[in-house]
C-alpha atoms as a PDB file:
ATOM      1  CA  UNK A   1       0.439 -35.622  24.701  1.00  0.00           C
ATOM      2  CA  UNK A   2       0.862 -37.146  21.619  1.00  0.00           C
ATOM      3  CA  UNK A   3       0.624 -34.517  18.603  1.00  0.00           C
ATOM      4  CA  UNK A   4      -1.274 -35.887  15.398  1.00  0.00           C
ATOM      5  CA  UNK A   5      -1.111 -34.434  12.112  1.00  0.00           C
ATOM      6  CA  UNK A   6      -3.151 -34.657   8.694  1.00  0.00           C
ATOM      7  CA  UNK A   7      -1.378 -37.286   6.717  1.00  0.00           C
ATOM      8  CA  UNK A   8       0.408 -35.646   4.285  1.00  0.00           C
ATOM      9  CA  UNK A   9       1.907 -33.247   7.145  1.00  0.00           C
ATOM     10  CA  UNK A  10       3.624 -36.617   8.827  1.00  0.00           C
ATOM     11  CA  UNK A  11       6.086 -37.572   6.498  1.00  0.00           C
ATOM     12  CA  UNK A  12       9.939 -37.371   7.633  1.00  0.00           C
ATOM     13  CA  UNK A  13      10.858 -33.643   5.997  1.00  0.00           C
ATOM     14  CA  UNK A  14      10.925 -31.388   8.739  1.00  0.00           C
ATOM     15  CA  UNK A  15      10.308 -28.695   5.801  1.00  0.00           C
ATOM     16  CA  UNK A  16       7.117 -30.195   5.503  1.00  0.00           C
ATOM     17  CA  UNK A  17       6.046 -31.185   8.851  1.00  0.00           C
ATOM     18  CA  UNK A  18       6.741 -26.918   9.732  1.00  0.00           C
ATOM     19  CA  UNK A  19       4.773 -25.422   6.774  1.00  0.00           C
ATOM     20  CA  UNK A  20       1.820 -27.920   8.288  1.00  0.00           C
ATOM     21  CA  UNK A  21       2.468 -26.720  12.094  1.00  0.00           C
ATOM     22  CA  UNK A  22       3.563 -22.662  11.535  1.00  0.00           C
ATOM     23  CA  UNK A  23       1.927 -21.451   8.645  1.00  0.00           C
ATOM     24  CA  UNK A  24      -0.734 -24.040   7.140  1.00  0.00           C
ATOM     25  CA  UNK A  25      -4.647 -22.934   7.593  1.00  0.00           C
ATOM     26  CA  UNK A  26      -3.261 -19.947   9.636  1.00  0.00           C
ATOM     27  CA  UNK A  27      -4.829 -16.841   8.323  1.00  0.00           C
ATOM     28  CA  UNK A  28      -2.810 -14.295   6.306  1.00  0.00           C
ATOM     29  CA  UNK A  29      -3.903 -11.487   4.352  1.00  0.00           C
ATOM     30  CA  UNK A  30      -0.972  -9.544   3.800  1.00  0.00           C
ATOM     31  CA  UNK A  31      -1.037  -8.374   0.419  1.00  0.00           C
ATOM     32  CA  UNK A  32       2.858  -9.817  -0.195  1.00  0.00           C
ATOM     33  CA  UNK A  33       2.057 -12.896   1.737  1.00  0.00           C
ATOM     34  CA  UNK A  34      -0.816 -13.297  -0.448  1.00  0.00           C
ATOM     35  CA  UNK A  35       1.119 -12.719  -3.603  1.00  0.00           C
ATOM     36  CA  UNK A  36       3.732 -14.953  -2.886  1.00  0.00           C
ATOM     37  CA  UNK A  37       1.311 -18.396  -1.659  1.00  0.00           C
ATOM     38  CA  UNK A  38      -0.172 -17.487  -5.284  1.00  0.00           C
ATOM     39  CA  UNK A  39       3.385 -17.439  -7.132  1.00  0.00           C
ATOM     40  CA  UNK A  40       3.648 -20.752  -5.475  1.00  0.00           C
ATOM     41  CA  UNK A  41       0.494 -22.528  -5.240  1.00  0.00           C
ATOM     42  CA  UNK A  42       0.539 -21.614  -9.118  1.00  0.00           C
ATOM     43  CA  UNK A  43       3.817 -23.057  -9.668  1.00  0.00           C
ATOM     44  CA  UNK A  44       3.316 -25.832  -7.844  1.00  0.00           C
ATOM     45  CA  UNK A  45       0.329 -26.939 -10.538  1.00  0.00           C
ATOM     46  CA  UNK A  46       1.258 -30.741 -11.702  1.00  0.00           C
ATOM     47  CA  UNK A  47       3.810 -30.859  -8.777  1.00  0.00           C
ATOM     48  CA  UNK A  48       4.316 -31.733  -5.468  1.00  0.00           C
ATOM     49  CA  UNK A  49       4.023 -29.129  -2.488  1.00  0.00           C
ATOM     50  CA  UNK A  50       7.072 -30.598  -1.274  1.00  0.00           C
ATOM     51  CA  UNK A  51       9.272 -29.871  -4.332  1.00  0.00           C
ATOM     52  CA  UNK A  52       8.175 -26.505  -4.087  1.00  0.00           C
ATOM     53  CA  UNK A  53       8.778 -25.575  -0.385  1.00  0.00           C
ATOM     54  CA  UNK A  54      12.222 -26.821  -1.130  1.00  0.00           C
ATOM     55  CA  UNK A  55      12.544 -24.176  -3.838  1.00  0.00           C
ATOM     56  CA  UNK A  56      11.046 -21.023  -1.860  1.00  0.00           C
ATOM     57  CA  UNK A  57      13.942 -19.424  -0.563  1.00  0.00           C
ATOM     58  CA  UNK A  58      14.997 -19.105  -4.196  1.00  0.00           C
ATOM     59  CA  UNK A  59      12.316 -18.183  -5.286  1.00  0.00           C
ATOM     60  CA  UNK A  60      12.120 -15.501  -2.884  1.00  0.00           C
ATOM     61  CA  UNK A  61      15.164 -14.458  -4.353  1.00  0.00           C
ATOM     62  CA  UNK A  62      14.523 -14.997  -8.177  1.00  0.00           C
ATOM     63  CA  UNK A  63      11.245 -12.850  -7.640  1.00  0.00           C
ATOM     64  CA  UNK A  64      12.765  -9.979  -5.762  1.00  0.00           C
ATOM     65  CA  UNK A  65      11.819 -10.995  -2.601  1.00  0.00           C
ATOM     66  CA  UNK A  66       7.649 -11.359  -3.543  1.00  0.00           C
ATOM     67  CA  UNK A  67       7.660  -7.511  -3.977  1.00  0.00           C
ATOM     68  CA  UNK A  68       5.025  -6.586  -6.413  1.00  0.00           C
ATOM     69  CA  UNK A  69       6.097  -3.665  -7.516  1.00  0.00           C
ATOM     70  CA  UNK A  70       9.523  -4.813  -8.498  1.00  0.00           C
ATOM     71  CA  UNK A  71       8.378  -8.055  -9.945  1.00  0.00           C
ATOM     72  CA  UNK A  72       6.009  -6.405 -12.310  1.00  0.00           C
ATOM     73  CA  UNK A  73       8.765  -4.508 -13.428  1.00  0.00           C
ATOM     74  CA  UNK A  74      10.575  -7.461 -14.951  1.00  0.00           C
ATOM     75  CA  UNK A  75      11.445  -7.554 -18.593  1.00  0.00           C
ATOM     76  CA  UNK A  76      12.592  -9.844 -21.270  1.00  0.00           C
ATOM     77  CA  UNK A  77      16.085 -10.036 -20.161  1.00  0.00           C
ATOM     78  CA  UNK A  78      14.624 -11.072 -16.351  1.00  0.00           C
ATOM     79  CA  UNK A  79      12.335 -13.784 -18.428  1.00  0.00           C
ATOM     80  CA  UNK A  80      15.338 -15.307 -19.870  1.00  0.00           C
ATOM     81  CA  UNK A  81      17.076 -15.257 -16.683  1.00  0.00           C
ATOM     82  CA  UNK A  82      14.348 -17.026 -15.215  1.00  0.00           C
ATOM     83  CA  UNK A  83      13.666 -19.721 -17.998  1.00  0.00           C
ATOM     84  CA  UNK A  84      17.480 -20.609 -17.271  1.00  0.00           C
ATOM     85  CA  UNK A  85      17.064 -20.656 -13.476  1.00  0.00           C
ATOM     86  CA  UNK A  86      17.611 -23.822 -11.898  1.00  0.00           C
ATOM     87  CA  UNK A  87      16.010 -23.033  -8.686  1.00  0.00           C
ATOM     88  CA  UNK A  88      12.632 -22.626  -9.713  1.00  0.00           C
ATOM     89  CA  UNK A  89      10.017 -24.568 -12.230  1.00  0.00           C
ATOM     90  CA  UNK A  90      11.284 -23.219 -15.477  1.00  0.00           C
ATOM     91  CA  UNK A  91       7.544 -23.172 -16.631  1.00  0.00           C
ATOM     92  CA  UNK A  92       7.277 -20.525 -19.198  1.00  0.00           C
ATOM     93  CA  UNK A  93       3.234 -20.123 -18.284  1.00  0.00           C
ATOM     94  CA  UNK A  94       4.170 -20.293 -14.777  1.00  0.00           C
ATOM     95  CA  UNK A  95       6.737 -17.467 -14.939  1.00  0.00           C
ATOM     96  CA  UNK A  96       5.074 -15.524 -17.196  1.00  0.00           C
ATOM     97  CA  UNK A  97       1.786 -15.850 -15.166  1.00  0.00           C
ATOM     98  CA  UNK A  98       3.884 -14.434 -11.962  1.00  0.00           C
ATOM     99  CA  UNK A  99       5.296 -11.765 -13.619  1.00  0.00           C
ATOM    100  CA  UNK A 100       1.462 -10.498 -15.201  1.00  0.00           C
ATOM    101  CA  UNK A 101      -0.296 -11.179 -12.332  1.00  0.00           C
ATOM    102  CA  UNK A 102       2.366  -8.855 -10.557  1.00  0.00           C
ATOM    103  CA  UNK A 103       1.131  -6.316 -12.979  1.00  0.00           C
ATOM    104  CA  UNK A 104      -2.598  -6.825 -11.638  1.00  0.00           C
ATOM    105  CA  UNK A 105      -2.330  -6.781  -8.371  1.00  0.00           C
ATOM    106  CA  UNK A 106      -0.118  -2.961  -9.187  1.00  0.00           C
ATOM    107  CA  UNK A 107      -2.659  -2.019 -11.163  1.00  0.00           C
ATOM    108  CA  UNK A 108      -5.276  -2.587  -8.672  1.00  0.00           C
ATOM    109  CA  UNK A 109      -3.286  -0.897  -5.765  1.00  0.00           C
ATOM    110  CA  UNK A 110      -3.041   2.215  -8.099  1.00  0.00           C
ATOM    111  CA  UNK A 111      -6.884   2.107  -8.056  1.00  0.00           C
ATOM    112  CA  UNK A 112      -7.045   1.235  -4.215  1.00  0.00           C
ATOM    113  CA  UNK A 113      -7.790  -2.395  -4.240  1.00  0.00           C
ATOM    114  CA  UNK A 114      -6.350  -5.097  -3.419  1.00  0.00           C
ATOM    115  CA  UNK A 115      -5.890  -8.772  -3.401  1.00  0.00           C
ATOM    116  CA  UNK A 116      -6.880  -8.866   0.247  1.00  0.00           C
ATOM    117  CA  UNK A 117     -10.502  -7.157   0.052  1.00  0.00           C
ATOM    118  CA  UNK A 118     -10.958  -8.839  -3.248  1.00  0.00           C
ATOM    119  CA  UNK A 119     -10.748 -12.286  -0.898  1.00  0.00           C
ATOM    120  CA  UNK A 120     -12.543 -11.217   2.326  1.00  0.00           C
ATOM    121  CA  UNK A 121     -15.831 -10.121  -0.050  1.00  0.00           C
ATOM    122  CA  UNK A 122     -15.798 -13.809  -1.153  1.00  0.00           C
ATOM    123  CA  UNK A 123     -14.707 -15.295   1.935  1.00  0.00           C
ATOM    124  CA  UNK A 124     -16.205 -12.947   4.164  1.00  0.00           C
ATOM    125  CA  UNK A 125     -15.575 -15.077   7.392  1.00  0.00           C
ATOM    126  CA  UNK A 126     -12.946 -18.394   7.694  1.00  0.00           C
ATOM    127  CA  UNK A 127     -14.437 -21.463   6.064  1.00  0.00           C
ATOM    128  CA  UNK A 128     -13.842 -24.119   9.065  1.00  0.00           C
ATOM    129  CA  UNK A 129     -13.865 -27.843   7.746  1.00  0.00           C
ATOM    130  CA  UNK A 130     -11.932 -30.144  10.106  1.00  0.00           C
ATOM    131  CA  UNK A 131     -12.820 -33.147   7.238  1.00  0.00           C
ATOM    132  CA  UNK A 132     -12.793 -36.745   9.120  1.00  0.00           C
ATOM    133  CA  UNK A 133     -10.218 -38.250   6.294  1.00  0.00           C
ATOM    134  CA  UNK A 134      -8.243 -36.783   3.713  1.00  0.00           C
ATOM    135  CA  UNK A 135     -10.532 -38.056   1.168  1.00  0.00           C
ATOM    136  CA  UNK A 136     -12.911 -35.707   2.361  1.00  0.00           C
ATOM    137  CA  UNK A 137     -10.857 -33.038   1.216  1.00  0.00           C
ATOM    138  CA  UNK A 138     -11.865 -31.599  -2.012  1.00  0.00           C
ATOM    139  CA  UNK A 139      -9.497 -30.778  -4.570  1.00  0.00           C
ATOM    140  CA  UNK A 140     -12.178 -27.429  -5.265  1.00  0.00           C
ATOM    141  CA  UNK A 141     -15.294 -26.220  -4.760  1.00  0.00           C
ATOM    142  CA  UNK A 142     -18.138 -23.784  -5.885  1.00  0.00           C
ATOM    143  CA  UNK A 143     -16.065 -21.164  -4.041  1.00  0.00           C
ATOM    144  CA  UNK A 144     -13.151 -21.698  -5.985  1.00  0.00           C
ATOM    145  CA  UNK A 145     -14.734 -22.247  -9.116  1.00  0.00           C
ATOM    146  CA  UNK A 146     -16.346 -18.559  -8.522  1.00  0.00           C
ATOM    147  CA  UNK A 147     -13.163 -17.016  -7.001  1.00  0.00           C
ATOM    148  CA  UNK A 148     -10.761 -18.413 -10.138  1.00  0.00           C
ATOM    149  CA  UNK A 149     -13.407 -16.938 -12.431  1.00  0.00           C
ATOM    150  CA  UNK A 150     -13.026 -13.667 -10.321  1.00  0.00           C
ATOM    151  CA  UNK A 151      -9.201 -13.178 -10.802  1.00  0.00           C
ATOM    152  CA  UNK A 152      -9.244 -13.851 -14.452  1.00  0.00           C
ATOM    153  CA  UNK A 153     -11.449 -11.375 -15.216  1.00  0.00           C
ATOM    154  CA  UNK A 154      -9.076  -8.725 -12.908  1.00  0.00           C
ATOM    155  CA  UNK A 155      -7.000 -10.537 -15.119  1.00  0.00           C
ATOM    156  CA  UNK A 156      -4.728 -13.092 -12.806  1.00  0.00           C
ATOM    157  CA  UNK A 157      -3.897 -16.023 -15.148  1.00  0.00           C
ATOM    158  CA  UNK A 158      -2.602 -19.375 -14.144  1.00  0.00           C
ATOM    159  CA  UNK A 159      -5.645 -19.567 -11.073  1.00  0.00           C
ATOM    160  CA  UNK A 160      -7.981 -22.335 -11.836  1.00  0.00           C
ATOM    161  CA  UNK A 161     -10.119 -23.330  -9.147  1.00  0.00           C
ATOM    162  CA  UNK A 162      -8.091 -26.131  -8.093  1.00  0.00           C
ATOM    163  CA  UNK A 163      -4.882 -23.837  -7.561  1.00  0.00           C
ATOM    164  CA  UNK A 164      -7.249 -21.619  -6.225  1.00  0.00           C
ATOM    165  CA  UNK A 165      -9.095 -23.681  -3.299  1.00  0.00           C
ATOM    166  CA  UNK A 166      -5.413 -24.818  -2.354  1.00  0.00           C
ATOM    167  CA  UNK A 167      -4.458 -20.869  -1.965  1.00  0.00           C
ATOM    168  CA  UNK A 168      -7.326 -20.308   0.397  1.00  0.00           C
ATOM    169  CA  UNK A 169      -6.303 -23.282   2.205  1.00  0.00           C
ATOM    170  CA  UNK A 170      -2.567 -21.698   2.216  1.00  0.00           C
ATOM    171  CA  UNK A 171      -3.733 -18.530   3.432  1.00  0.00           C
ATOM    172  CA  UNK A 172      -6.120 -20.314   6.015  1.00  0.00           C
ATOM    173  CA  UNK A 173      -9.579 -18.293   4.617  1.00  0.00           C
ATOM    174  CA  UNK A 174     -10.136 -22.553   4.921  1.00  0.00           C
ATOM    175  CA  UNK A 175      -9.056 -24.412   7.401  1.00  0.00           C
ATOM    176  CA  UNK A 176      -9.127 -28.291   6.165  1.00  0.00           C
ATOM    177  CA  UNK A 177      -6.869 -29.787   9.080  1.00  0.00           C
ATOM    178  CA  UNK A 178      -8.245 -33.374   9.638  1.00  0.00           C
ATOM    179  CA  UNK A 179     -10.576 -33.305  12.901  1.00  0.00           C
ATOM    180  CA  UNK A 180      -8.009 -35.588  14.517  1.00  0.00           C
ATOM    181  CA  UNK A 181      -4.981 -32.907  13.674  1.00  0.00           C
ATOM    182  CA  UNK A 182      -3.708 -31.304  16.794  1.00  0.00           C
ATOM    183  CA  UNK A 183      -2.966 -27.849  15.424  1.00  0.00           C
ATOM    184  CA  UNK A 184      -6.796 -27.643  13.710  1.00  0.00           C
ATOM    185  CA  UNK A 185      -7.552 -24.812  16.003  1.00  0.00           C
ATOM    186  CA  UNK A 186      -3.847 -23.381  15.962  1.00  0.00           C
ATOM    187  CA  UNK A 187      -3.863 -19.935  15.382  1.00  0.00           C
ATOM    188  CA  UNK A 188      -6.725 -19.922  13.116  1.00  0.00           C
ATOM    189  CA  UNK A 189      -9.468 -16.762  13.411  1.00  0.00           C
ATOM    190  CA  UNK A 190     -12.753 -16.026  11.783  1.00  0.00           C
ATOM    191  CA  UNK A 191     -11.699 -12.247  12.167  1.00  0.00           C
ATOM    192  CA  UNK A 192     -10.367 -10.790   8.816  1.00  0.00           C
END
């Protein structure tokens, strides 16, 4: 059996190619999971995916490890380390933006929310696509719009709706595989 792809999955980096197959569309709402496909579909703003999977392991380890708690700890001395950090986008909205929104999603834990409910009342079951071409893919959507405007009033910044629609892709709340992509059905759930 032949196994098909969506387009931008079938280029030669194997990096690529696994996010598409493992993790893609496949739903995740752990809350550190969560924080960390936000951290990066934020960063990766103006960018390719690409460069940024290529970065992840360091910034797993230039963000304590995705750990909330820790990360919204960070000061001005752990700002100037990371504006001088090689291994990630030295973005100064981008970093800055990781580090507040760090600080929200602490802030609504110590009120007993989280990130994760916050999603599944707007997404209250997986959004199933399976678009014919990858032009059929929109870059956002009234969901997103909605969803962005959500989080920046919690007060998340750097989540416009086009970062935003490409999280819930991330996180698989949508599943956009092409209808010819073998792994469209991999792993994916309406149960959340």
């Amino acid at each position: 059996m032949t196994v098909q792809r969506c387009p931008w999955a079938g280029i030669a980096d194997p990096l690529y190619r696994d996010y598409h197959d493992h993790e893609w569309g496949r739903l995740n709402l752990n809350e550190d999971y969560l924080y960390e496909m936000l951290v990066l579909e934020s960063a990766q703003a103006g960018l390719s995916w690409l460069t940024i999977l290529k970065k992840r392991d360091h910034y797993r380890q230039a963000f304590a490890g995705f750990d909330v708690t820790k990360v919204a700890r960070f000061d001005e001395v752990d700002y100037k380390r990371l504006m001088n950090d090689p291994g990630i986008i030295r973005n100064r909205r981008k970093i800055m933006a990781t580090i507040n929104n760090a600080r929200v999603l602490v802030s609504m834990h110590e009120k007993g929310q989280s990130l994760a409910q916050l999603l599944h009342e707007a997404v209250p079951q997986v959004i199933v696509h399976h678009p014919q071409q990858l032009a059929d893919v929109p870059a956002k959507t009234d969901l997103s719009v909605k969803l962005a405007g959500k989080l920046k009033q919690q007060g998340f910044r750097f989540v416009g709706p086009t970062t935003i629609y490409s999280f819930l892709q991330a996180v698989g709340l949508v599943n956009d595989h092409l209808e010819e992509c073998s792994f469209k059905y991999d792993r994916i759930s309406s149960q959340h």
